[in-house]
Protein backbone atom coordinates (compact mmCIF):
# COMPACT_ATOMS: atom_id res chain seq x y z
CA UNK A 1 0.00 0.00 0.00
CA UNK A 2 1.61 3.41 -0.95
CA UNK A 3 1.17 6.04 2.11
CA UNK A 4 0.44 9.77 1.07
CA UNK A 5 2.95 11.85 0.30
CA UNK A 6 3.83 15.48 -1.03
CA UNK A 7 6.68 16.29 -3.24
CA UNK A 8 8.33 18.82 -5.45
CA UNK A 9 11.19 19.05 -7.76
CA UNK A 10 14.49 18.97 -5.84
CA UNK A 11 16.95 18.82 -8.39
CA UNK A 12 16.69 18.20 -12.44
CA UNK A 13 17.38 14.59 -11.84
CA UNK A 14 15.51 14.40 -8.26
CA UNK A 15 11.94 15.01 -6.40
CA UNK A 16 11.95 15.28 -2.66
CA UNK A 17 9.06 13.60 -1.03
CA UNK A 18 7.67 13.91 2.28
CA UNK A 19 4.98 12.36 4.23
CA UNK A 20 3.02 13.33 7.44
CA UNK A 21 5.55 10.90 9.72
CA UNK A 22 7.81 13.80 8.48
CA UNK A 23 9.98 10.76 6.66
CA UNK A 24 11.90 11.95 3.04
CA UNK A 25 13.62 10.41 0.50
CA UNK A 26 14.74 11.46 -2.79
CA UNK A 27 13.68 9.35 -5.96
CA UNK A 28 13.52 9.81 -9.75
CA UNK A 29 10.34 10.68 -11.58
CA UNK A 30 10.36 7.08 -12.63
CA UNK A 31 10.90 5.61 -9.50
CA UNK A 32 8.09 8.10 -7.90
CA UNK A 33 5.55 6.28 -10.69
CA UNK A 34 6.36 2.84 -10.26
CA UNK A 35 6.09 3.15 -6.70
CA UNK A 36 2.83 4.50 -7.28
CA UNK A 37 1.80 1.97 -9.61
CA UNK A 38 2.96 -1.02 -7.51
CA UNK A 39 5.59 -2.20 -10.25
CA UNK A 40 8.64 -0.97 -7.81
CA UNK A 41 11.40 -4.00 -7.42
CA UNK A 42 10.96 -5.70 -4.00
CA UNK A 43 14.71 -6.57 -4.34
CA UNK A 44 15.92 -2.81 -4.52
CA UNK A 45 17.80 -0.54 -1.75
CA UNK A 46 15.52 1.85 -2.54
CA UNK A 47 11.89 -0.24 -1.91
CA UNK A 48 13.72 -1.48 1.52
CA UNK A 49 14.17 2.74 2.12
CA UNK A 50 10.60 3.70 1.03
CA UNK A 51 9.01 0.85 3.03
CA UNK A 52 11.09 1.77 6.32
CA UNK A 53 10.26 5.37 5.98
CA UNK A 54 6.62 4.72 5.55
CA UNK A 55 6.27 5.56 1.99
CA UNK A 56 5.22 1.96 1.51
CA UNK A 57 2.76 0.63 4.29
CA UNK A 58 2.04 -2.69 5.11
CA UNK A 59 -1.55 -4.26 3.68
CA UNK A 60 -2.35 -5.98 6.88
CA UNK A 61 -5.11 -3.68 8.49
CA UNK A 62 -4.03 -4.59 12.01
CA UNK A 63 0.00 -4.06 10.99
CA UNK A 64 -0.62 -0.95 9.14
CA UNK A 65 -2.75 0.16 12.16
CA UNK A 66 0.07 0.00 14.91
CA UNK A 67 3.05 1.33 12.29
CA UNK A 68 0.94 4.27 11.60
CA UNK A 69 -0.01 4.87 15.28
CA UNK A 70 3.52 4.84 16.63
CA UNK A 71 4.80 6.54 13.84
CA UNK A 72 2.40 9.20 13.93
CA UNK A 73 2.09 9.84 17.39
CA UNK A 74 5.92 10.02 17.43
CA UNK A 75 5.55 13.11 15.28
CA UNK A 76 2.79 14.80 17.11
CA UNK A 77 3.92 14.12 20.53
CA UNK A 78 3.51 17.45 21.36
CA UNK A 79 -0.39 17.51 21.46
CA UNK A 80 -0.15 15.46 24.21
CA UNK A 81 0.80 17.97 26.65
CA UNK A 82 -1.03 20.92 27.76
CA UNK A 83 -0.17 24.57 27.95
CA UNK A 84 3.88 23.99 29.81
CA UNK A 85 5.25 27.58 28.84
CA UNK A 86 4.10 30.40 30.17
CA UNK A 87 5.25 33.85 30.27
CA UNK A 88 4.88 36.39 32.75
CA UNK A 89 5.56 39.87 31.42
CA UNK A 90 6.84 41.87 34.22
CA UNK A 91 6.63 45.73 33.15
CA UNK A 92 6.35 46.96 29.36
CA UNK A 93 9.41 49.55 30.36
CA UNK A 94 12.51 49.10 29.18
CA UNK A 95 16.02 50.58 29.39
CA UNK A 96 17.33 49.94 26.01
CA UNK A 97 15.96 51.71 22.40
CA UNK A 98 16.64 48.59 20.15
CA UNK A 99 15.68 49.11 16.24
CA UNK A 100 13.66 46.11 16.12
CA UNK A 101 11.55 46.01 19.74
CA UNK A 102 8.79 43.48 19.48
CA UNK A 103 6.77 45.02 22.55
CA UNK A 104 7.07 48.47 21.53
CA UNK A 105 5.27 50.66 18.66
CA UNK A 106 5.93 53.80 19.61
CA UNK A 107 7.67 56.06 22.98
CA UNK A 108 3.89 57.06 23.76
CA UNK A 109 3.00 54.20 25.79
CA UNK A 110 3.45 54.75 29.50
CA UNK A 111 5.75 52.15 31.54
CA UNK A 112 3.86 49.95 33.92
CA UNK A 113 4.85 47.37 36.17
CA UNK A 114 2.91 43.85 37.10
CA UNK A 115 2.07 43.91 41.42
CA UNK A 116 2.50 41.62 43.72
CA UNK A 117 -1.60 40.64 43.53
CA UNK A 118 -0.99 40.70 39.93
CA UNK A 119 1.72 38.30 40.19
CA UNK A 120 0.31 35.60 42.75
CA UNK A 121 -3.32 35.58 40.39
CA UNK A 122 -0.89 34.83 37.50
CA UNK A 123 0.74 32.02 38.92
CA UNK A 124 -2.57 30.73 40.08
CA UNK A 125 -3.86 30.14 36.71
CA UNK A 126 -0.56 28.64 35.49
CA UNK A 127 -0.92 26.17 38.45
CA UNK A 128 -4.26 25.06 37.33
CA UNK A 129 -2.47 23.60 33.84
CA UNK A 130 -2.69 19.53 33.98
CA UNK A 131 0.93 19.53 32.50
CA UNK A 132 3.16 18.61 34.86
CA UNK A 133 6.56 20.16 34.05
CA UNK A 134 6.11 23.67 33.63
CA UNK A 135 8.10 26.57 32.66
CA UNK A 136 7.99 29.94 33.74
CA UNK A 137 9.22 32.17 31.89
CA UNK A 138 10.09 36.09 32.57
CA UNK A 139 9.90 38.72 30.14
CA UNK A 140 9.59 42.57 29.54
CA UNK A 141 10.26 45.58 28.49
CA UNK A 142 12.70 44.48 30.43
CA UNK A 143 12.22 42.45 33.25
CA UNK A 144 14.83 43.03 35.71
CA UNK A 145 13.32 46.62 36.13
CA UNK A 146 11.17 44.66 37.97
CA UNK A 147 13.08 42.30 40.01
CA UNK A 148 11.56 42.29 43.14
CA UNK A 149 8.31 40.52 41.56
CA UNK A 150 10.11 38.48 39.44
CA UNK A 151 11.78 36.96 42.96
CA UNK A 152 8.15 37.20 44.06
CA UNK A 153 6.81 34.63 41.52
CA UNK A 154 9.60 32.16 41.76
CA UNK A 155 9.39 32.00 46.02
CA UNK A 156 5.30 32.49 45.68
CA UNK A 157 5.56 29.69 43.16
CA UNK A 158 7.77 27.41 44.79
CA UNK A 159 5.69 27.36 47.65
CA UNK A 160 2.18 26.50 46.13
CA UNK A 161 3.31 24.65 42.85
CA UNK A 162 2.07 21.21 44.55
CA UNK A 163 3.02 17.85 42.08
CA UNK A 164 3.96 20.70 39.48
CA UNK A 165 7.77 20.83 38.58
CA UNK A 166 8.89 24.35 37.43
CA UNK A 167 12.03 25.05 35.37
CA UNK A 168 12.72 29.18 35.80
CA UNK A 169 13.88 31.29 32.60
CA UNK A 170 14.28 35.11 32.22
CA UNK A 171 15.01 36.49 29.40
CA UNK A 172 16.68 40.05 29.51
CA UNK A 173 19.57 42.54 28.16
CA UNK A 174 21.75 41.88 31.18
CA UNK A 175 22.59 45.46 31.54
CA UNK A 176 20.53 45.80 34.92
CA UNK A 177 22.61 42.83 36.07
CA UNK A 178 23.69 42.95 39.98
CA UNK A 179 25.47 40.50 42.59
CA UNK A 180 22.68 40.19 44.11
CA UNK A 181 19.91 39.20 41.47
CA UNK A 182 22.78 36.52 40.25
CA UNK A 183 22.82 34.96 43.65
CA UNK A 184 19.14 34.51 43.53
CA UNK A 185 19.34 33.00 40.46
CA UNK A 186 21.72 30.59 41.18
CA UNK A 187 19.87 30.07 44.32
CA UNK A 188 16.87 28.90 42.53
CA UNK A 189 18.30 27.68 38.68
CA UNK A 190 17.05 30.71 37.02
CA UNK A 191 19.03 30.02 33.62
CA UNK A 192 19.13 33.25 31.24
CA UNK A 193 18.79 34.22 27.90
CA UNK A 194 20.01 37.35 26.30
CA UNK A 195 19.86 38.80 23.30
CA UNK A 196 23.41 38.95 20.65
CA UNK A 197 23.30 40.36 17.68
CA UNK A 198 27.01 39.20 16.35
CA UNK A 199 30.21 41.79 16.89
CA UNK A 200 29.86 45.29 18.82
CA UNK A 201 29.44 46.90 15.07
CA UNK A 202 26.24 45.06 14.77
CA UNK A 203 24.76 44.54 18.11
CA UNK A 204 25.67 48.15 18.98
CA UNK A 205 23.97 49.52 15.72
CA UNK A 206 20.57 47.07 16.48
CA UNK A 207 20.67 47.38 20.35
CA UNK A 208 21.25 51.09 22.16
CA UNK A 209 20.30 52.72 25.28
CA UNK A 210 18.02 55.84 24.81
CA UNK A 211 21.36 57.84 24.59
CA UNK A 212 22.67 56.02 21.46
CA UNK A 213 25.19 54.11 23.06
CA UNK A 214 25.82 50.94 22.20
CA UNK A 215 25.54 48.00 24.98
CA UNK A 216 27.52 45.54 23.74
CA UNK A 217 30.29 45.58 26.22
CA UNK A 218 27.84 45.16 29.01
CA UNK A 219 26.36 42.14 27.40
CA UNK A 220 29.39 40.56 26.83
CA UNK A 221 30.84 41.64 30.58
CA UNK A 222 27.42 40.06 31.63
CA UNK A 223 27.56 36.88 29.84
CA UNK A 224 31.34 36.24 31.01
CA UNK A 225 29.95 37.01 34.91
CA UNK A 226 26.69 34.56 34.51
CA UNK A 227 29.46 31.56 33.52
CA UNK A 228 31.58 32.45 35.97
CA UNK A 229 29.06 32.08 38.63
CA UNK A 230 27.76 28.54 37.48
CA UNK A 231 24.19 29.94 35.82
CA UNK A 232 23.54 28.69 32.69
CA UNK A 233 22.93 31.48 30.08
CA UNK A 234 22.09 31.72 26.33
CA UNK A 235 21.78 33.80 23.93
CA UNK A 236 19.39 34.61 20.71
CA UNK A 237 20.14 36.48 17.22
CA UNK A 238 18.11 38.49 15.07
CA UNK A 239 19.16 39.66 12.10
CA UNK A 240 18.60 42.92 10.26
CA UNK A 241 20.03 44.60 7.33
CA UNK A 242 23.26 45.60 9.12
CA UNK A 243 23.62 41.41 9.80
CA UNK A 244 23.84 40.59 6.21
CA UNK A 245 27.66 40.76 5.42
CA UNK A 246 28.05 39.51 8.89
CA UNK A 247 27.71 36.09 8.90
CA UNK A 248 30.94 34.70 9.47
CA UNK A 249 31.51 37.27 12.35
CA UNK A 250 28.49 36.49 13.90
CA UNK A 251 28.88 32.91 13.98
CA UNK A 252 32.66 33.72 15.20
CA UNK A 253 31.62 36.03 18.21
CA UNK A 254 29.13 33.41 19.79
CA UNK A 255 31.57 30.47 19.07
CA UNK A 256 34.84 32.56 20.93
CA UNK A 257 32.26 33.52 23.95
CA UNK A 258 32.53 29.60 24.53
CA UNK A 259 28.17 29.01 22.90
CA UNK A 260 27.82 25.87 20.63
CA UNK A 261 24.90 26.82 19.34
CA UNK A 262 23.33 29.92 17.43
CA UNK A 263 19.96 30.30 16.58
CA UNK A 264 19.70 32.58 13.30
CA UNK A 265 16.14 34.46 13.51
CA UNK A 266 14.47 36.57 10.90
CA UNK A 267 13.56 40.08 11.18
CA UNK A 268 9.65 39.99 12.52
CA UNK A 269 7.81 43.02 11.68
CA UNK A 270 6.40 44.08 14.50
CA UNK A 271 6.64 46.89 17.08
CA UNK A 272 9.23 49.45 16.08
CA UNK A 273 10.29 47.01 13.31
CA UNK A 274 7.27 48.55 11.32
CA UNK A 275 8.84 51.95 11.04
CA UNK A 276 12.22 50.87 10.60
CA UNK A 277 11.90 48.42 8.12
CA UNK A 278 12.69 50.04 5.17
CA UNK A 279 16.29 50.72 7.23
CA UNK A 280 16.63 47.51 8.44
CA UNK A 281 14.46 44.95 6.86
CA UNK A 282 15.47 42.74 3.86
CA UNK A 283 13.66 39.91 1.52
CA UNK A 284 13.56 36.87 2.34
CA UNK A 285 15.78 36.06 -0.66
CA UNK A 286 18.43 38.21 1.30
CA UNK A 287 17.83 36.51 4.79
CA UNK A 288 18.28 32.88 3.26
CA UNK A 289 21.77 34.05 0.92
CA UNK A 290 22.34 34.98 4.83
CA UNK A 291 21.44 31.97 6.56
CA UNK A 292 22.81 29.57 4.10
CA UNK A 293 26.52 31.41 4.98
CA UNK A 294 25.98 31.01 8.27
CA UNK A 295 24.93 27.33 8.37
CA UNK A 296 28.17 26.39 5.60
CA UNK A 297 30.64 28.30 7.71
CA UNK A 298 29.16 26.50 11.29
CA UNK A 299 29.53 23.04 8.99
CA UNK A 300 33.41 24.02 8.69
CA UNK A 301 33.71 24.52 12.16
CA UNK A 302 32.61 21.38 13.15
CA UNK A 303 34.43 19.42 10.12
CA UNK A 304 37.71 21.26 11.94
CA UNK A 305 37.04 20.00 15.74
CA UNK A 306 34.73 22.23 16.92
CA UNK A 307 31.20 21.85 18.18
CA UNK A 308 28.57 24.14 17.14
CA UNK A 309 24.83 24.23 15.99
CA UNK A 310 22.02 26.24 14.62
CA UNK A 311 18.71 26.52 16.43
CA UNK A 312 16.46 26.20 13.47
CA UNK A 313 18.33 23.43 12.03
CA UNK A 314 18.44 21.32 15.27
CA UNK A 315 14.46 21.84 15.58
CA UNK A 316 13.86 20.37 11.64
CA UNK A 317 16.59 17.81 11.72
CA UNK A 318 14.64 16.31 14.75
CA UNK A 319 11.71 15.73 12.56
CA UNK A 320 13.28 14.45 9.58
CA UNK A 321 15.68 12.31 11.38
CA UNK A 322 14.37 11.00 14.00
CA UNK A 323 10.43 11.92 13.45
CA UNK A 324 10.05 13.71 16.44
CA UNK A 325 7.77 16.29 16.98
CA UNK A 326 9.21 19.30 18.22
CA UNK A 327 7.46 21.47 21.28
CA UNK A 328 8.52 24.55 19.55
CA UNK A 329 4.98 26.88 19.46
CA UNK A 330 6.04 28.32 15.82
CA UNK A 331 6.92 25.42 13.66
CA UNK A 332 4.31 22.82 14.80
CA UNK A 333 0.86 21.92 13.94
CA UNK A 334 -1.54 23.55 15.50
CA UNK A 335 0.96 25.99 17.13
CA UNK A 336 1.63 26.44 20.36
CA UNK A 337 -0.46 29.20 21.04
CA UNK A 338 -3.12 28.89 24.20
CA UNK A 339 -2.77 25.25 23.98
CA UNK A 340 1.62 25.30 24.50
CA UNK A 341 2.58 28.63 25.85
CA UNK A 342 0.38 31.49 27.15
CA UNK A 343 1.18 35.38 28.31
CA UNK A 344 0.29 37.17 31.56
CA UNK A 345 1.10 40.66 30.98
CA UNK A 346 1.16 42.96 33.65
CA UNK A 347 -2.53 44.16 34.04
CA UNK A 348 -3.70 40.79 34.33
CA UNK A 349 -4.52 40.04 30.56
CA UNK A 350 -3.40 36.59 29.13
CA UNK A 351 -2.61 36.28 25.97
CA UNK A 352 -2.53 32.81 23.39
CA UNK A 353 1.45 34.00 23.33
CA UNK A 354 4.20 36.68 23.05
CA UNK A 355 3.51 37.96 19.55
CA UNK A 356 -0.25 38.43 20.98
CA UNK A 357 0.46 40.34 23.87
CA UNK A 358 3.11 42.26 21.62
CA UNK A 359 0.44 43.28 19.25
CA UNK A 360 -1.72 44.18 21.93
CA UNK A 361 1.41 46.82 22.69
CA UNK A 362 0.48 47.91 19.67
CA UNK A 363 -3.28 48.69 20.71
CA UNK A 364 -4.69 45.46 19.50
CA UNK A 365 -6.20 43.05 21.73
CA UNK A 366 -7.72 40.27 19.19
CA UNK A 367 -5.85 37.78 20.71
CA UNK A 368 -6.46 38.33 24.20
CA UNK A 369 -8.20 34.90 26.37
CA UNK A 370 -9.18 36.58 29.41
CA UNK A 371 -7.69 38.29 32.78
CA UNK A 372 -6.53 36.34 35.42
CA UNK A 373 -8.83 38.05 38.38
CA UNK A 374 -11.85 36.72 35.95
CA UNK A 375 -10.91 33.55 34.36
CA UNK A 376 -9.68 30.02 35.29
CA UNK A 377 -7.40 28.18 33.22
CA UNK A 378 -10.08 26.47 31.88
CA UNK A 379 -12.01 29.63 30.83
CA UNK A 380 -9.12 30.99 29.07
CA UNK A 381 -8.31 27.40 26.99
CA UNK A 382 -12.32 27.13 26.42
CA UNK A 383 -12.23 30.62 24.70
CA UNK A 384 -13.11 31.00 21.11
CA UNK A 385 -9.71 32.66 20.61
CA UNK A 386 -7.87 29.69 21.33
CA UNK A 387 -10.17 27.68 19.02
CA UNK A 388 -9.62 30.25 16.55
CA UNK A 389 -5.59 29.79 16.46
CA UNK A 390 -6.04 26.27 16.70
CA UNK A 391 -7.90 26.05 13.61
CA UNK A 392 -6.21 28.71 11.76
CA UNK A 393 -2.47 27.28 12.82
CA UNK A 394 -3.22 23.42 11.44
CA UNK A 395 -1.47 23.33 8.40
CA UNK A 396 -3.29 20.04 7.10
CA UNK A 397 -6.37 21.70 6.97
CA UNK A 398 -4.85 24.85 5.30
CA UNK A 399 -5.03 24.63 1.22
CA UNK A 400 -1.42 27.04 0.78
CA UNK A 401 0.25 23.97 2.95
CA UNK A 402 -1.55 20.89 3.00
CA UNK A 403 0.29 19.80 -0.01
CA UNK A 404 3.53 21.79 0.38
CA UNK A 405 6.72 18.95 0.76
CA UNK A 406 7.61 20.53 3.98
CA UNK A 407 4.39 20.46 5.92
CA UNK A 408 5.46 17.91 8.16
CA UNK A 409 8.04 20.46 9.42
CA UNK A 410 6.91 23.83 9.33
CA UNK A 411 4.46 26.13 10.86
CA UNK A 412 2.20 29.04 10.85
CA UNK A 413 1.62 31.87 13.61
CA UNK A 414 -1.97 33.52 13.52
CA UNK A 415 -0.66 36.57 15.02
CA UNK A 416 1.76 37.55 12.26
CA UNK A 417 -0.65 36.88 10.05
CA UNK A 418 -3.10 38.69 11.56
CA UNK A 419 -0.74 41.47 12.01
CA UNK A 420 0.27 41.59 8.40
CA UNK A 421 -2.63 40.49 6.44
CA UNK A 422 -5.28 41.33 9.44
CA UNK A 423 -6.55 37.76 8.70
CA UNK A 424 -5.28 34.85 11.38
CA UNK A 425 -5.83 32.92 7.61
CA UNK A 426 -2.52 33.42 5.54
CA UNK A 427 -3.44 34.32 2.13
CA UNK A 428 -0.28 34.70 0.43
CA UNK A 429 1.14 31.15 -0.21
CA UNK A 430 4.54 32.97 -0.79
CA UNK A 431 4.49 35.49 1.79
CA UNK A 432 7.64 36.98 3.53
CA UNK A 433 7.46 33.47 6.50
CA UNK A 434 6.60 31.57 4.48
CA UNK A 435 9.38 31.64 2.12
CA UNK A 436 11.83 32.00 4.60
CA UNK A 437 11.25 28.53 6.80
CA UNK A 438 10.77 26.84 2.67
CA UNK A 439 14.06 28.35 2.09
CA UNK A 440 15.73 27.34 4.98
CA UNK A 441 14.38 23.69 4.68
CA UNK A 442 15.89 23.98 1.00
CA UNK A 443 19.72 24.75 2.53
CA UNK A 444 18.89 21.83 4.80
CA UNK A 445 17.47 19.11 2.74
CA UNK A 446 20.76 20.42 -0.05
CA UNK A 447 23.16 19.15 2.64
CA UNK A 448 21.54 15.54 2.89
CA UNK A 449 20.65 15.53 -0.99
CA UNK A 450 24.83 15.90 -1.13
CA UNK A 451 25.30 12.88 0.96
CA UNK A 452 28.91 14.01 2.15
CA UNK A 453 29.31 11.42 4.87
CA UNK A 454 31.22 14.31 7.18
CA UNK A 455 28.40 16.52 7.08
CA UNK A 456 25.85 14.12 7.32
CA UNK A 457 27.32 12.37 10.29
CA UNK A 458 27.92 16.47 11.91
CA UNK A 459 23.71 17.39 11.16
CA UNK A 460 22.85 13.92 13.08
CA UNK A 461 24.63 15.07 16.19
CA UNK A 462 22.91 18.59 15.67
């Protein structure tokens, strides 16, 4: 029996195809029909490959019943959980003026901090989630303007969280960093993630303070502190125009500050990135030349002894190696919004996720689920805005993706769309996103179409 499958001209002698276990392989067009027509050799390399990536099912009923189960619950593990992240946004104030600020449209919007009775409502409702392992997760602005709630939440937390396990993450500039707010993370395993845009002439140009100057050597003093102490930090790229002839420099500066992995992001266009864009935004076409530099120069550094990765590699290899599903709430199906992460910003609100709460920065509030001094956990999962991004984020339903080769890999995010085409529906089928996760799929499947056995056995450690 021949499973579904998806596919699309790879190379003028090859067609990748795909199915929903997220297996690939690469055939002829000849091959492709006699698999199709049944007349494929039994006693080829290539029918054993097609039957053990499920290309070729078994015709038993019962067989085909538990190979497809497994196989396809391996890939959607994820839907088995319920909502694990969420994120508490601690003040919309922040001391930095960075080019490309998600949270923040415009200097009109007055600074405001979450309280304490803010804080305790909005770990309430994260308690009532049935998933077990949670993760809390603080943001801003920036959030260590508002430490003391921050340390509120994590002690408040630790002493109601019941059978609940709670990983800590805060995600800031590190410029507000102090002796004393890196003992209490250490004291409670607070790891950190920063932003790092790449040397001081490109993080300095993306990230300033509200004088102009540049913050990289505080970052970088930061960072060096945080690993000195024993707390783990990280630390996430996004690239703008002043990235592009960057690449190798970029990839150099995380790799001599001791990181072995760098996740290259895209530009999103929201918040002040809406003004700026025509400074610092690029096409997609320009982002991928990018990214593909980046991911061949982190290949050489690994072919000569070193160990490095790239964030959205790692997350697609999982699925097309190993054919499992990733919890990461942008490139799954549905996303992760509501139903995997959810956002308590300071007033109460909740939000499906960050980009929701960031557009409602922007004075839009469509994706708001409720207010935590209102609604139960259940309320705000029960709300027709979580059906809504549910339905609008599965792309086998969607017509633009439900036959695209990299389906099984990719994802949609309501909110973007919403915020660019004011429809949670994409309607362009070659929009800005999407082009930019096909195109980084394309640099990824080119390095396993090559078969070089160095690479090949480098992306399976990845």
């Amino acid at each position: 029996m021949v499973n579904y499958f998806n596919f699309k001209q790879f190379t003028p002698e090859h067609l990748l195809i795909t199915n929903d276990f997220g297996a690939y392989s690469f055939v002829t067009r000849k091959e492709m029909r006699e698999m199709m027509s049944g007349s494929l050799d039994r006693n080829t390399d290539l029918y054993d490959e097609l039957r053990e990536n499920g290309f070729i099912l078994p015709d038993d009923m019962e067989e085909l019943a538990r190979e497809t189960m497994v196989r396809y619950r391996g890939a959607k593990s994820y839907l088995f959980s319920a909502t694990a992240l969420h994120i508490f946004v601690l003040t919309n104030a922040c001391n930095l003026n960075c080019v490309y600020c998600q949270a923040r449209e415009h200097d009109k919007v007055l600074p405001q901090k979450m309280s304490m009775e803010t804080a305790e409502k909005s770990v309430d409702v994260a308690l009532q989630s049935p998933e077990r392992m949670l993760n809390f997760e603080f943001q801003g602005g920036e959030p260590l303007m508002n430490f003391e709630v921050l340390k509120h939440i994590v002690e408040y937390a630790e002493c109601n969280k019941g059978a609940h396990e709670i990983t800590y993450s805060v995600v800031t500039n590190l410029t507000l960093l102090t002796d004393e707010i890196m003992a209490f993370f250490k004291k409670h395993d607070v790891r950190v993630s920063t932003s790092l845009d790449g040397p001081s002439c490109v993080h300095d140009a993306n990230r300033s303070n509200r004088a102009g100057e540049g913050s990289y050597e505080k970052v970088i003093a930061a960072i060096n502190r945080l690993k000195e102490y024993g707390i783990p930090v990280g630390a996430i790229q996004t690239t703008t125009r002043k990235s592009l002839g960057f690449a190798k420099d970029i990839v150099d500066t995380y790799y001599q500050l001791g990181f072995d992995s760098i996740f290259i992001r895209p530009l999103t266009k929201l918040g002040t990135a809406i003004p700026n864009w025509d400074e610092i935004g690029y096409t997609a076409e320009e982002f991928l030349k990018f990214y593909g530099e980046c991911i061949e120069y982190i290949l050489e550094i690994n072919k000569n002894g070193g160990n490095m990765v790239e964030g959205h590699a790692t997350i697609f290899l999982a699925k097309i190696l190993r054919g499992s599903g990733q919890n990461y709430m942008e490139l799954r199906s549905p996303c992760g919004a509501a139903v995997g992460q959810m956002a308590y910003y300071f007033n109460g609100d909740v939000y499906t996720c960050d980009e929701g709460r960031m557009l409602a920065e922007m004075g839009d509030n469509a994706f708001r689920l409720g207010n935590v001094f209102g609604d139960t956990y259940e309320d705000l999962v029960a709300s027709p805005v979580c059906k809504t991004v549910c339905l609008s984020s599965t792309l086998e339903c969607l017509p633009e993706c439900a036959e695209c080769v990299y389906q099984p890999y990719c994802g949609t995010c309501p909110a973007l769309n919403y915020a660019s085409q004011h429809n949670v529906f994409k309607r362009d089928a070659r929009g800005y996103r999407c082009m930019v996760y096909k195109g980084m799929l394309d640099t990824i499947f080119s390095i396993l179409y090559r078969n070089d056995p160095v690479e090949i056995e480098i992306i399976k450690n990845w």
